[in-house]
Structure formats: C-alpha cells, structure tokens
N, C-alpha and C. Protein backbone atom coordinates (compact mmCIF):
# COMPACT_ATOMS: atom_id res chain seq x y z
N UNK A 1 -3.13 -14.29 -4.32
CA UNK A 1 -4.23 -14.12 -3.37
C UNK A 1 -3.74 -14.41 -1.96
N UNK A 2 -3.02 -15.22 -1.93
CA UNK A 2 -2.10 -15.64 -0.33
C UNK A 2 -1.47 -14.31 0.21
N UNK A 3 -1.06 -13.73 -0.74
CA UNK A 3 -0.05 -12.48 0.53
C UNK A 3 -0.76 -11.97 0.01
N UNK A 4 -2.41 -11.18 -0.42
CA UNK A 4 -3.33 -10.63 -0.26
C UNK A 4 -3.81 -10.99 1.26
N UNK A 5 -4.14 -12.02 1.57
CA UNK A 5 -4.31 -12.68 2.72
C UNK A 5 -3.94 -12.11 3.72
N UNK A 6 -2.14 -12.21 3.57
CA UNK A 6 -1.21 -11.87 4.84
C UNK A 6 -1.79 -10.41 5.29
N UNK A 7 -1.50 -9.92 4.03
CA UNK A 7 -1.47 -8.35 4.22
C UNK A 7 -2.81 -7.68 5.21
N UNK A 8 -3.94 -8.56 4.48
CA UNK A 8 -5.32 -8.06 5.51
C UNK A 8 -4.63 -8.33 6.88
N UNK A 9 -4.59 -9.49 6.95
CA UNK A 9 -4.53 -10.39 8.32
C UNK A 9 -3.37 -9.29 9.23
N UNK A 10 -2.00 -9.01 8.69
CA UNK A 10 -1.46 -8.21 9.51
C UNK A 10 -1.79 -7.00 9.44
N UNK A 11 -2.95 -6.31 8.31
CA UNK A 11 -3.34 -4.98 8.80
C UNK A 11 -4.66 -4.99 9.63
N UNK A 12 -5.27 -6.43 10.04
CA UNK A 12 -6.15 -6.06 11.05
C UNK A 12 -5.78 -6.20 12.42
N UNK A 13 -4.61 -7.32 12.38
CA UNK A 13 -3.82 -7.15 13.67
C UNK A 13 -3.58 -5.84 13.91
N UNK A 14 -2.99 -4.98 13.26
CA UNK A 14 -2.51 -3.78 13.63
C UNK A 14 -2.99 -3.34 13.94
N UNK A 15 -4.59 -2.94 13.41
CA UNK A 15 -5.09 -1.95 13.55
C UNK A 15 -5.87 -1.92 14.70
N UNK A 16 -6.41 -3.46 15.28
CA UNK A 16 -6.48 -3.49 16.92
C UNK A 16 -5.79 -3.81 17.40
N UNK A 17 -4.35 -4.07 17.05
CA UNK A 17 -3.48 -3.24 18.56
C UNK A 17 -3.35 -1.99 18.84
N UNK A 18 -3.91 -1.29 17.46
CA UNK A 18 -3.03 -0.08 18.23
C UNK A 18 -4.17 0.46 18.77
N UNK A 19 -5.52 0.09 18.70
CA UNK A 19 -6.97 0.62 19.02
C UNK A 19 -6.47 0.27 20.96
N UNK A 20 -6.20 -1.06 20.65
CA UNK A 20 -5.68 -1.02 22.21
C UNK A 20 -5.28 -0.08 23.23
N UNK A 21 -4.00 0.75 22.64
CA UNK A 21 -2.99 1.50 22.71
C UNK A 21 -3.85 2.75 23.70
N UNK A 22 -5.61 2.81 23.54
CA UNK A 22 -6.25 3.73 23.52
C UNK A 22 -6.79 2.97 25.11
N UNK A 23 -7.75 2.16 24.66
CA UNK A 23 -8.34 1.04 25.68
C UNK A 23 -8.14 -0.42 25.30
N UNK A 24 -7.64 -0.65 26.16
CA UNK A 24 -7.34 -2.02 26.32
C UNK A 24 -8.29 -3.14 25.96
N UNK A 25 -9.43 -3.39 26.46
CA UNK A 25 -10.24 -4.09 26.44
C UNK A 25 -11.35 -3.76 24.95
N UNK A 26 -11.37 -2.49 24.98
CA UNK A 26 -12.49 -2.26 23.92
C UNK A 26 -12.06 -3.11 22.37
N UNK A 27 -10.79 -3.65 21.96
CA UNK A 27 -10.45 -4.07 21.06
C UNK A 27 -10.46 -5.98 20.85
N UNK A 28 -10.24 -6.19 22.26
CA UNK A 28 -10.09 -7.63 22.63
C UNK A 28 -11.69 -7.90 22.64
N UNK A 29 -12.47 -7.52 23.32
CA UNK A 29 -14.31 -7.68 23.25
C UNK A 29 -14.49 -7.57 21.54
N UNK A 30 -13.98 -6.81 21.49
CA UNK A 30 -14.67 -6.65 19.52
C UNK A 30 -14.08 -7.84 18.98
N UNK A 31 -12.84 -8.20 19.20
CA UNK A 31 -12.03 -9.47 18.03
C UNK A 31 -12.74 -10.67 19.01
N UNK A 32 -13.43 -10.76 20.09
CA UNK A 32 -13.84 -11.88 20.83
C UNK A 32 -15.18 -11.98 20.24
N UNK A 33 -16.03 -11.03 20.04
CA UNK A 33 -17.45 -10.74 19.24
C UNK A 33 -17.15 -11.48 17.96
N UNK A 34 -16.15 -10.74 17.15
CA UNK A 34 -16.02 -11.38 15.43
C UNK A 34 -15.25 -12.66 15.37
N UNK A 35 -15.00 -13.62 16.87
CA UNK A 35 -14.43 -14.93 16.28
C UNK A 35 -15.88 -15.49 16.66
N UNK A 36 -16.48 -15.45 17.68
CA UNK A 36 -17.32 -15.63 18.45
C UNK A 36 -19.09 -16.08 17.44
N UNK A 37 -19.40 -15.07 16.63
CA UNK A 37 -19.82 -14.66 15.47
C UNK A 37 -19.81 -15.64 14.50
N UNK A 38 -17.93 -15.80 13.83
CA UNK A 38 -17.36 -16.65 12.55
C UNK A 38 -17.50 -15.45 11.81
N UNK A 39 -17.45 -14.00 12.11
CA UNK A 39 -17.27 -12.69 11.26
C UNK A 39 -15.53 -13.13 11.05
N UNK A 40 -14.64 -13.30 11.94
CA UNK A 40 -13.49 -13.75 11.46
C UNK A 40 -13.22 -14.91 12.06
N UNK A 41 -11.28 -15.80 11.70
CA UNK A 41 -11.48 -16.98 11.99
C UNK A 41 -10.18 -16.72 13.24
N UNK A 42 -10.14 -17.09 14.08
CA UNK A 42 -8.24 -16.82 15.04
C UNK A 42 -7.71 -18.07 14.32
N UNK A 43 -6.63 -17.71 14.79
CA UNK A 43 -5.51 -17.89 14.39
C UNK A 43 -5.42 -19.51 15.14
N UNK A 44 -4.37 -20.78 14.81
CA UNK A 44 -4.51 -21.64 15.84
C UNK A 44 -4.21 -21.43 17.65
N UNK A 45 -4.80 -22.14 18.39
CA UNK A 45 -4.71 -21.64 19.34
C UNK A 45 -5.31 -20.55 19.84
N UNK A 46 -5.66 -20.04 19.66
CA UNK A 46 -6.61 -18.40 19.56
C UNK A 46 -8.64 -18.95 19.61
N UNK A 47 -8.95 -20.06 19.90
CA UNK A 47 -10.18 -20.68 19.77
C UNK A 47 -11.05 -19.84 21.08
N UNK A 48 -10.47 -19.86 22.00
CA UNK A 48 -10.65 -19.32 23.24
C UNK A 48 -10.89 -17.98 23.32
N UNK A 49 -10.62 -17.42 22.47
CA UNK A 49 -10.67 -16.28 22.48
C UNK A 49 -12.03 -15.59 21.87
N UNK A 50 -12.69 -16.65 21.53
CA UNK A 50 -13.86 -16.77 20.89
C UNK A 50 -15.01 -17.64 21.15
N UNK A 51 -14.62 -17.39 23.42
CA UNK A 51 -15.89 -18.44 23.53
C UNK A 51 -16.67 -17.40 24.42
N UNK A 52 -17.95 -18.08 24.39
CA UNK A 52 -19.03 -16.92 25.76
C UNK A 52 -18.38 -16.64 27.29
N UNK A 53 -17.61 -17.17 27.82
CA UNK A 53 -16.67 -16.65 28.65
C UNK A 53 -15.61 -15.83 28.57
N UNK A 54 -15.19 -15.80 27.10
CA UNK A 54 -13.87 -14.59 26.89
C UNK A 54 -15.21 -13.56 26.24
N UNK A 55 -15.96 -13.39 25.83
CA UNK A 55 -16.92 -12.67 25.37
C UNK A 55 -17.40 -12.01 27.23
N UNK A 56 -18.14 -12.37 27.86
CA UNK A 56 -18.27 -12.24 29.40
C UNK A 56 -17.36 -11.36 30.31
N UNK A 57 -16.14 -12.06 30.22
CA UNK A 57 -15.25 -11.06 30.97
C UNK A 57 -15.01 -10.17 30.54
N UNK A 58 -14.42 -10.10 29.18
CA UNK A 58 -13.89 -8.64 28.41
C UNK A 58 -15.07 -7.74 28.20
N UNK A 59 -16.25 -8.24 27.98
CA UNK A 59 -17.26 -7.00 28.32
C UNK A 59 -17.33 -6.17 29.56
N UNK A 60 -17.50 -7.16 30.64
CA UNK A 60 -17.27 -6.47 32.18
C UNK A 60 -16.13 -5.63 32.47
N UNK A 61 -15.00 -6.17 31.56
CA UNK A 61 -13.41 -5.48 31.70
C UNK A 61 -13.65 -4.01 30.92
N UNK A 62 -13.93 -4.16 29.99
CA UNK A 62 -14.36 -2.94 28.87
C UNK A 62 -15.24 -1.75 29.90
N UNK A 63 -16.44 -1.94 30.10
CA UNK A 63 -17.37 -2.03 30.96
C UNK A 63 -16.49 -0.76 32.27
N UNK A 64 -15.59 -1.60 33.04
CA UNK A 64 -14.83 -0.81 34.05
C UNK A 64 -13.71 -0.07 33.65
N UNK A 65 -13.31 -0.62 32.71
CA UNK A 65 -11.95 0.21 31.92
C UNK A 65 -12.62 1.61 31.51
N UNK A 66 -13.20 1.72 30.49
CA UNK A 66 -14.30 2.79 30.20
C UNK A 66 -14.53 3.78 31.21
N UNK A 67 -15.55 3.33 32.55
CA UNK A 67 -15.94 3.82 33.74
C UNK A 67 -14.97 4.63 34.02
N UNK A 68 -13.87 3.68 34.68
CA UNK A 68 -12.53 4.04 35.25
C UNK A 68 -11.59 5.25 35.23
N UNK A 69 -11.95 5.79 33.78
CA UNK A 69 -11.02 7.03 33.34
C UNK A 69 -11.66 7.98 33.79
N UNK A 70 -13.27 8.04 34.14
CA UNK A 70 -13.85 9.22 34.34
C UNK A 70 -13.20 9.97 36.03
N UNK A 71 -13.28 8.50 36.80
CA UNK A 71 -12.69 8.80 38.04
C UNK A 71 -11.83 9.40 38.31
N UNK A 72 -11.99 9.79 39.16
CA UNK A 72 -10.35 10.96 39.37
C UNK A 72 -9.50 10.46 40.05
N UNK A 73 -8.24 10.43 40.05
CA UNK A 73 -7.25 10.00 40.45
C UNK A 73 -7.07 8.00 39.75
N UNK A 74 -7.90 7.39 39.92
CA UNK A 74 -8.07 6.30 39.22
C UNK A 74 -7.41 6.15 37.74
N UNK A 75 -8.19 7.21 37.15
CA UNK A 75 -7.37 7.30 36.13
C UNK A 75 -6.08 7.46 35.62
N UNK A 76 -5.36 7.78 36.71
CA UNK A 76 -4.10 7.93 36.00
C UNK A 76 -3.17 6.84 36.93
N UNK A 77 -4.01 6.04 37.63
CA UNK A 77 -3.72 4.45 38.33
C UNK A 77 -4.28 3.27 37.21
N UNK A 78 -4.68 3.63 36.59
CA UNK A 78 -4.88 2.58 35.06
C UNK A 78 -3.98 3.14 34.10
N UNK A 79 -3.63 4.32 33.80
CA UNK A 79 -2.43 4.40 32.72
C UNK A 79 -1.27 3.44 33.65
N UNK A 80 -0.84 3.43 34.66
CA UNK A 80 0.04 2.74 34.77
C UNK A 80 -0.28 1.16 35.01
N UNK A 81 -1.31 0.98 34.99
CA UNK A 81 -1.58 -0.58 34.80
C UNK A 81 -1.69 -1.02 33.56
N UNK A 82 -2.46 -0.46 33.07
CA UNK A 82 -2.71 -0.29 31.31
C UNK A 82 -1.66 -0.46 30.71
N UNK A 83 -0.67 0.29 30.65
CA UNK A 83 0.61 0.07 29.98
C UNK A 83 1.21 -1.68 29.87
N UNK A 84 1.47 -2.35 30.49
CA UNK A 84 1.93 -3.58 30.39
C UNK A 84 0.27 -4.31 29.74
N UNK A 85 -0.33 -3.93 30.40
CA UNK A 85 -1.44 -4.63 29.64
C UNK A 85 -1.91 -4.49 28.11
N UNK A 86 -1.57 -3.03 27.69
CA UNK A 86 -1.74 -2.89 26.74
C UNK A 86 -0.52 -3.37 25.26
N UNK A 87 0.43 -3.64 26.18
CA UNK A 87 1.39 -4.46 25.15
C UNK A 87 0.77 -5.94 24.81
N UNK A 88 0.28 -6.04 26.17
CA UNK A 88 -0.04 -7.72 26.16
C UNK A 88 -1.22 -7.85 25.25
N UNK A 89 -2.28 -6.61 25.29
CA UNK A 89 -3.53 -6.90 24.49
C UNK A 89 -3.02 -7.04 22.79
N UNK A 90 -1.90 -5.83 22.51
CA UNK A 90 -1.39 -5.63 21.10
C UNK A 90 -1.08 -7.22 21.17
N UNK A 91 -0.11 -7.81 21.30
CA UNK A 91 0.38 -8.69 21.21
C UNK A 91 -0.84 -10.08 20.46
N UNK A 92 -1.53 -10.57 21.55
CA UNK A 92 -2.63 -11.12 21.26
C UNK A 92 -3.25 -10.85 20.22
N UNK A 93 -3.97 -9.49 19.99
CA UNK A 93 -4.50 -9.21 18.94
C UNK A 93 -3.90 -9.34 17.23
N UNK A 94 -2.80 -9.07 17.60
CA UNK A 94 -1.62 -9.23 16.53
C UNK A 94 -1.73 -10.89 15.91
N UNK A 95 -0.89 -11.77 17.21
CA UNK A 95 -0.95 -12.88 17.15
C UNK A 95 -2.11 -13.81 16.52
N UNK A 96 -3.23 -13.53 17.01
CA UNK A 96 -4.16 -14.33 16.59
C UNK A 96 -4.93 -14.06 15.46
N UNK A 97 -4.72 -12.56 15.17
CA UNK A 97 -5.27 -12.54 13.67
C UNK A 97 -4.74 -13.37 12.50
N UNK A 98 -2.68 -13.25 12.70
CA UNK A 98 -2.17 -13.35 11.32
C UNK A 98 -2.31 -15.34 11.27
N UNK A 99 -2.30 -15.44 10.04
CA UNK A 99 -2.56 -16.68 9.25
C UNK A 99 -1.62 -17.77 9.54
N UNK A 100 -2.03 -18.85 9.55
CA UNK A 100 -0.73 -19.89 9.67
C UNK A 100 0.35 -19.61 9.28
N UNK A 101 1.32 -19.92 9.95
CA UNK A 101 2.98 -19.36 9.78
C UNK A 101 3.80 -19.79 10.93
N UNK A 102 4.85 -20.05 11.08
CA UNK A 102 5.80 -20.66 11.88
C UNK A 102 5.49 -19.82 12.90
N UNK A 103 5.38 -20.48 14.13
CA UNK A 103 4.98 -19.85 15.75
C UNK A 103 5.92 -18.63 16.07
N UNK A 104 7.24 -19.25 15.69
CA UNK A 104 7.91 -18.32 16.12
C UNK A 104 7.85 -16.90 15.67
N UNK A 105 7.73 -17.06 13.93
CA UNK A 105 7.70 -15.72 13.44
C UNK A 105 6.37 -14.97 13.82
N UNK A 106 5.03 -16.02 14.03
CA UNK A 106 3.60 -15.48 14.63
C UNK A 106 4.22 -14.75 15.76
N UNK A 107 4.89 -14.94 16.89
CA UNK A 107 4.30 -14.65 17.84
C UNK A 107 5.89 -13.37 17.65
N UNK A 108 7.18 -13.70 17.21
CA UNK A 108 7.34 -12.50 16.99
C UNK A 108 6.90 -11.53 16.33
N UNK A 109 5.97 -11.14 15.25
CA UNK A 109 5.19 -10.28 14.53
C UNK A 109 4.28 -9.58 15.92
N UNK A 110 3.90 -10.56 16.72
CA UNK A 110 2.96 -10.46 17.33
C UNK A 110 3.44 -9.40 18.47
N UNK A 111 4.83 -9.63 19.25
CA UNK A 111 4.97 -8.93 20.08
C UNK A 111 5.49 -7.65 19.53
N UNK A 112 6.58 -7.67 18.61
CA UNK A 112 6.97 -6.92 17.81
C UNK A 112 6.34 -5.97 17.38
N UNK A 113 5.52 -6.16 16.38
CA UNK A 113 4.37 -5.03 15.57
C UNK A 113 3.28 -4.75 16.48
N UNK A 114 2.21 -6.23 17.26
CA UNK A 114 1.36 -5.52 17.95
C UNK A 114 1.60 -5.00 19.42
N UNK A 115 2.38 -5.84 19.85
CA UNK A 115 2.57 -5.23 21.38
C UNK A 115 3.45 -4.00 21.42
N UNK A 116 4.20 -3.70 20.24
CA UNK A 116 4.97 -2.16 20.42
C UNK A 116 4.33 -1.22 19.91
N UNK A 117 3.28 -1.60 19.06
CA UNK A 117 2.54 -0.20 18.33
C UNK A 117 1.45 0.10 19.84
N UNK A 118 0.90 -0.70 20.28
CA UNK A 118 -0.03 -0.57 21.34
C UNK A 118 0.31 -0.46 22.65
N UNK A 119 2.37 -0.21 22.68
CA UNK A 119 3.03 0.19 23.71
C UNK A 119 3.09 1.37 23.49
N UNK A 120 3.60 1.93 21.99
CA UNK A 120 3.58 3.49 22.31
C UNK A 120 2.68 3.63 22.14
N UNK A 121 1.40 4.19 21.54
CA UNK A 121 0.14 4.17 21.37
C UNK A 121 -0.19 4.83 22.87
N UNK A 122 -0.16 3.27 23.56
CA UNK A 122 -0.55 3.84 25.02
C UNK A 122 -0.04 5.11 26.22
N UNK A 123 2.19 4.80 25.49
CA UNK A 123 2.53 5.46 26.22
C UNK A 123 2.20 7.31 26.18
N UNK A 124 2.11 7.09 24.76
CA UNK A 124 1.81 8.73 24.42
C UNK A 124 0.30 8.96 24.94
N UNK A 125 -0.56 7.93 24.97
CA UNK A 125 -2.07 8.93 26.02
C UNK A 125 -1.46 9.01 27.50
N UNK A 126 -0.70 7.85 27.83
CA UNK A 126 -0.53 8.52 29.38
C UNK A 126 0.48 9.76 29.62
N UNK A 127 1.78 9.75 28.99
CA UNK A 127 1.71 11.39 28.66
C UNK A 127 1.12 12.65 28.79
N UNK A 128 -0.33 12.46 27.33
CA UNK A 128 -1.44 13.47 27.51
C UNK A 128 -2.04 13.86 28.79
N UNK A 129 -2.31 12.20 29.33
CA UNK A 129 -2.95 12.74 30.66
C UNK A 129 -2.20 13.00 31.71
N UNK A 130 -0.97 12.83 32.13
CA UNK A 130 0.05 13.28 32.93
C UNK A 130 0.12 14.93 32.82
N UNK A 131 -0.06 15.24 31.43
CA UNK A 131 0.27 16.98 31.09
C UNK A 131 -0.78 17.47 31.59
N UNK A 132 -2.56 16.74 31.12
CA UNK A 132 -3.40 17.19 31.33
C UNK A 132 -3.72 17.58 32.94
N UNK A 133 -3.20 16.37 33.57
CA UNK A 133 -3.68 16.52 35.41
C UNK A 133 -2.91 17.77 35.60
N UNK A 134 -1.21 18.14 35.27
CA UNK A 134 -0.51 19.06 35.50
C UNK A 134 -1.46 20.88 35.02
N UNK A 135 -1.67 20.89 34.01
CA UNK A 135 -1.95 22.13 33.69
C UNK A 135 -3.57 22.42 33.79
N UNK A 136 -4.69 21.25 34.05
CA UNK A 136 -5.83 21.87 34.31
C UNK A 136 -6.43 21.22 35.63
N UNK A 137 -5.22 20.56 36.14
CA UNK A 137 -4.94 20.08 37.50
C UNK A 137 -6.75 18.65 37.44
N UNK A 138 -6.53 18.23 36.23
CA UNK A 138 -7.53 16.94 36.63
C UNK A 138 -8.94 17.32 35.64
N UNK A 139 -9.03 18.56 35.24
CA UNK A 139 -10.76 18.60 35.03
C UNK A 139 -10.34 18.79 33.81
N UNK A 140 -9.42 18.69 32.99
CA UNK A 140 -9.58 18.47 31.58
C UNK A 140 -9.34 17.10 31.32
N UNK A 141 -9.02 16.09 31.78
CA UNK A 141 -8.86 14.66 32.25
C UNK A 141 -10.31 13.90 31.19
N UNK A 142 -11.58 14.06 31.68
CA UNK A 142 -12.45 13.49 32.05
C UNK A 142 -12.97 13.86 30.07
N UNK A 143 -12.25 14.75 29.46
CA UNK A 143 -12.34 15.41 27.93
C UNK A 143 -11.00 14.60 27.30
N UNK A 144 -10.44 14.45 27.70
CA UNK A 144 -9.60 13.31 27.13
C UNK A 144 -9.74 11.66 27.17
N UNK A 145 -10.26 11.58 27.91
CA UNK A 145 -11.12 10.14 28.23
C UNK A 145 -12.43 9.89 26.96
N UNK A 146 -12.81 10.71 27.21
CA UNK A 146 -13.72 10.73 25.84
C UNK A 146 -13.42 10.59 24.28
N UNK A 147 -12.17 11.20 24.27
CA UNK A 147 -11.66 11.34 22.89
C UNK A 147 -10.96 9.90 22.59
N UNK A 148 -10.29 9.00 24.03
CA UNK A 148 -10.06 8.33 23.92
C UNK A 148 -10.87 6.93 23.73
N UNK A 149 -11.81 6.93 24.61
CA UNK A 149 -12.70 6.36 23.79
C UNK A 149 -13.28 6.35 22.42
N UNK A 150 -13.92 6.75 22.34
CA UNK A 150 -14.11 7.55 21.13
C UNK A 150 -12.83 6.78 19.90
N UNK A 151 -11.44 7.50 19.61
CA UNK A 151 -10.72 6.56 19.20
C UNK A 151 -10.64 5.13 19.42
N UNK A 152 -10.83 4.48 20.45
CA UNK A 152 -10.99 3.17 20.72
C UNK A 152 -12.22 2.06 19.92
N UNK A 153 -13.21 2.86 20.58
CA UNK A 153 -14.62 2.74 19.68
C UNK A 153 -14.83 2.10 18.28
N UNK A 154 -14.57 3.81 17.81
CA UNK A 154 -14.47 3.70 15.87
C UNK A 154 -13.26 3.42 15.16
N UNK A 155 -12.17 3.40 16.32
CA UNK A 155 -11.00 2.89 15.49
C UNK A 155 -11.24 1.26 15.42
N UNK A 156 -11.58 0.90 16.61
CA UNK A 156 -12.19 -0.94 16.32
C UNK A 156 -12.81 -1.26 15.23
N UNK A 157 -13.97 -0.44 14.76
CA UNK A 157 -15.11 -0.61 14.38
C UNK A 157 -14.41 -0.59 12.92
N UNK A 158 -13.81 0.58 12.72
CA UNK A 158 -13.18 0.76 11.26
C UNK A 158 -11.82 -0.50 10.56
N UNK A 159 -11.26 -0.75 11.95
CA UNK A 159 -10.40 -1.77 11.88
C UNK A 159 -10.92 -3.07 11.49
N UNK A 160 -12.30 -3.21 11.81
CA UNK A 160 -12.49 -4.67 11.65
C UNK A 160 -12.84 -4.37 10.15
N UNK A 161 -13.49 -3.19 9.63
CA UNK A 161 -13.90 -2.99 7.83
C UNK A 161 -12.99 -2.37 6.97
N UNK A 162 -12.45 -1.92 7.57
CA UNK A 162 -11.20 -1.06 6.73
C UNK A 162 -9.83 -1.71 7.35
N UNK A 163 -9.79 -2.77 7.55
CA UNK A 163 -7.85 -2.61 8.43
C UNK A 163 -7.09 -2.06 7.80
N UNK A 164 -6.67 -1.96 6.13
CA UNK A 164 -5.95 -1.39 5.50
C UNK A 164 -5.50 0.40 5.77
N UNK A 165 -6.76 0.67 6.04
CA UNK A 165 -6.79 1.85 6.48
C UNK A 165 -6.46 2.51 7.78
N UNK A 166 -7.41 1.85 8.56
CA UNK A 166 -6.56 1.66 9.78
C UNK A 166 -5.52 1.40 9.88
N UNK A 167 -4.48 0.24 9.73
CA UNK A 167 -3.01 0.25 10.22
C UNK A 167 -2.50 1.17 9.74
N UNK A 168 -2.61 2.02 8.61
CA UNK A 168 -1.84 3.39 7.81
C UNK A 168 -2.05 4.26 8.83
N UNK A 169 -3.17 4.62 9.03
CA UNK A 169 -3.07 5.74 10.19
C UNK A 169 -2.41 5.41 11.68
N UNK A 170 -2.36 4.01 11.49
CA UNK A 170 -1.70 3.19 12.99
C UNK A 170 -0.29 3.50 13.06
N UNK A 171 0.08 3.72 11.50
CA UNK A 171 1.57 3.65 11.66
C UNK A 171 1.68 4.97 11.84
N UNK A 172 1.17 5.53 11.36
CA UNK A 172 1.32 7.26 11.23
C UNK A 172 1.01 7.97 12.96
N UNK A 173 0.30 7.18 13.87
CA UNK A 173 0.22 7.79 15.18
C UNK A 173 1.67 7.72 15.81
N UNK A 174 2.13 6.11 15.52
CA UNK A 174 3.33 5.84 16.20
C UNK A 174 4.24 6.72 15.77
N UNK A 175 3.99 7.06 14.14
CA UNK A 175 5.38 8.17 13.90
C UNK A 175 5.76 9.08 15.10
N UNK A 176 4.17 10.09 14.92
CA UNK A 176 4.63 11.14 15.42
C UNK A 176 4.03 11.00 17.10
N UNK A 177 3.58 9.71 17.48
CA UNK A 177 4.25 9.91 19.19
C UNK A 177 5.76 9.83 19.21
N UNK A 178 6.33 8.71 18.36
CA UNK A 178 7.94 8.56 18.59
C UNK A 178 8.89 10.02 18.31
N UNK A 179 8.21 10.56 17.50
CA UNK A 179 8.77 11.75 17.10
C UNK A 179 8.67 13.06 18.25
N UNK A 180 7.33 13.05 18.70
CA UNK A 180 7.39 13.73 20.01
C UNK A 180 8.07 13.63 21.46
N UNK A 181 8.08 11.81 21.96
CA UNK A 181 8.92 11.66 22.58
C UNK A 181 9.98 11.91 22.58
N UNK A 182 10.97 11.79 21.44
CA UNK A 182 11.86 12.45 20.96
C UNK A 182 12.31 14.03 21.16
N UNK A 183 11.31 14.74 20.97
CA UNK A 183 11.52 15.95 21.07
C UNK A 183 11.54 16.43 22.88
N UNK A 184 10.68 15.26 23.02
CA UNK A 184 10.40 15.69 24.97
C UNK A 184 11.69 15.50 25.21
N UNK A 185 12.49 14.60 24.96
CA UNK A 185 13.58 13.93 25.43
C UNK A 185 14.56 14.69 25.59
N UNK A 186 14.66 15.61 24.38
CA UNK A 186 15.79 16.81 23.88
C UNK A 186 15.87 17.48 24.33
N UNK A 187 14.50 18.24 25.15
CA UNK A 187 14.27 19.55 25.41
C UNK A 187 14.38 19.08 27.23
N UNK A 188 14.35 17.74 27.46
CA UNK A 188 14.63 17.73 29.19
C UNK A 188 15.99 17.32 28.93
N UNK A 189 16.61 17.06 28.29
CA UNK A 189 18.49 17.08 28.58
C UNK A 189 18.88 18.49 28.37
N UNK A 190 18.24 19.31 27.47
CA UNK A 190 18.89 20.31 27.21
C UNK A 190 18.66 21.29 28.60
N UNK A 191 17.42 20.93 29.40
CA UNK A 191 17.15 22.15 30.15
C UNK A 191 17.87 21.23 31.27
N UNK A 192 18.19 19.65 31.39
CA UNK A 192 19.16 19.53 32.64
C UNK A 192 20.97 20.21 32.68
N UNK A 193 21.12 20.52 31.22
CA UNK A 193 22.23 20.68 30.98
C UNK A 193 22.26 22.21 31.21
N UNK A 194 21.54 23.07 31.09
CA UNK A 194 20.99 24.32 31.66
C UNK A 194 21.22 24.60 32.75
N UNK A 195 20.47 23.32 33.52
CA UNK A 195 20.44 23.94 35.33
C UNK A 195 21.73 23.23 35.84
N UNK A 196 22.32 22.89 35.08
CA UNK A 196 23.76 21.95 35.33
C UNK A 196 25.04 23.21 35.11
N UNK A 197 24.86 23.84 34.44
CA UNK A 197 25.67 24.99 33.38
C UNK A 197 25.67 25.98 34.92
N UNK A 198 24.19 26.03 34.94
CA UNK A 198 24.32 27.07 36.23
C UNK A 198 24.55 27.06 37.41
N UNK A 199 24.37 25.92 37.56
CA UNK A 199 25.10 25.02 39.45
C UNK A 199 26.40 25.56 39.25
N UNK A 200 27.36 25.41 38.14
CA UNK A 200 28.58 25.07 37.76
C UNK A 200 29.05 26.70 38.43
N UNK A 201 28.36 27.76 37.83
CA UNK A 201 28.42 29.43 37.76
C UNK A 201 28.97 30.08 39.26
C-alpha cells in the first residue's frame, strides 16, 4: 500500500506540473484550494501553501495570468516570464505533493520531473504562440489562449481525480513536444547549412 502511495503522490505532482506548463497559476490556486480544504495533505514544509493568503494571491495571480493572454502583445511578454516561472511552479507542485522521503531526493524529483515536464510543457505553447503571432500576425493568438486555458482548467481538475491518468498523458505531451523540438532543430541546421552551401557558390 506504501508505493501505492508514492505512485499517486508522484502522479499528482505530475500531473500539476505539467497543467502548469499551460498556466502557471491555475494549478498552484487548485493544490492551495485542496491543502487549504484537507482534500489533500502537503508535503512537510509545504503548510503555507495552504493558508488564506497563498489561497488570496494565487487567485488574483490566476485572475491576471488568464486576462493577460487575451492582450495583445502582453501575451507573448508572459511566455517569456512564464517560462522560469513555470519551472518554478512544476517544481513546487511536484515537491510538495510527494510523501516523506529524504529532502534531497524530494526536492530532486521535484525539480527534475516537475519543473522539467512544466519547462517543456511551457516551452512548446510559447512556440505555438510565436508561430501563431508569425502566420496570423496576432488574431489567432487570443484562440490559443483559450485552448490553453481550457487545458489548464480540466487538466487541474482531472489531475486532482484522476492523477494516474493525467501524468500518462503528461508524459505523452512531453514526448512529442521533445520530439518536435527535435525536428525544428533539424530542419533549422539543415536550412543554415543550405544558405551556407550557397554563400560558399
């Protein structure tokens, strides 16, 4: 029943970090609601995270984070803030779910699994919206914001009842952003090696 335990505990970490990955805040307000509650318990140290002041701010944060994407140009001034933040939210979220266990290995699990799934996570929406400002020059922006929410939302919501489920599909996003980055990667060396070939001519 103990590494029954673990296993929830690190598939609900996961599954709000990587909700993070989407919005930052919408995942930290929900795990601040369910310590807040006694729907779940944090982790030691993690008490705070579960008082009417971390409940307070992260609503207001949620609140403008949300807002924020609709704005134009703003939005793609929070993907680059977002990004470090959103490692930091994985991280936390990670951290304070899983169960007593040596700090060190907590808080490496923590940065490790949640702050990198909710690093790429994030990096692949700012991507999307980098492509998106490029090819519909901003007004398909405000349709990706939605979707992202939206994932943020019900991926929380499902994470806190299903984590099992959630982190499977958590792992499965990171596949294939890593797998796409990958491919971006290939196809801009190959076309520098292109316009390199032809300088040469």
């Amino acid at each position: 029943m103990e590494h029954l335990d673990y296993l929830l505990a690190g598939a609900l970490g996961l599954a709000l970090a990587a909700c993070s990955g989407f919005r930052v805040f919408v995942p930290l307000l929900a795990a601040s609601l369910a310590y807040r509650t006694g729907y779940l318990t944090p982790s030691a140290g993690f008490a705070w995270l579960g008082t009417w002041p971390a409940v307070a701010v992260l609503g207001t944060a949620t609140v403008a984070e949300i807002l924020g994407y609709y704005l134009p140009v703003v939005d793609n001034v929070l993907d680059t803030i977002t990004g470090p933040a959103a490692f930091l939210a994985g991280t936390i979220l990670m951290t304070s779910a899983l169960p007593d266990m040596p700090p060190v290995l907590r808080w490496g699990l923590g940065v490790l699994v949640g702050g990198g799934t909710a690093g790429i996570i994030q990096t692949g929406t700012s991507l999307l919206r980098a492509g998106s400002t490029v090819t519909t020059a901003g007004l398909g922006n405000p349709v990706l914001a939605t979707v992202e929410n939206l994932l943020a939302l019900v991926g929380t919501a499902l994470g806190l009842l299903l984590p099992l489920l959630v982190a499977a599909l958590a792992v499965g996003m990171v596949v294939w952003v890593l797998v796409r980055l990958r491919r971006w990667r290939q196809r801009r060396t190959a076309r520098r090696a292109q316009l390199a070939a032809g300088g040469l001519e």
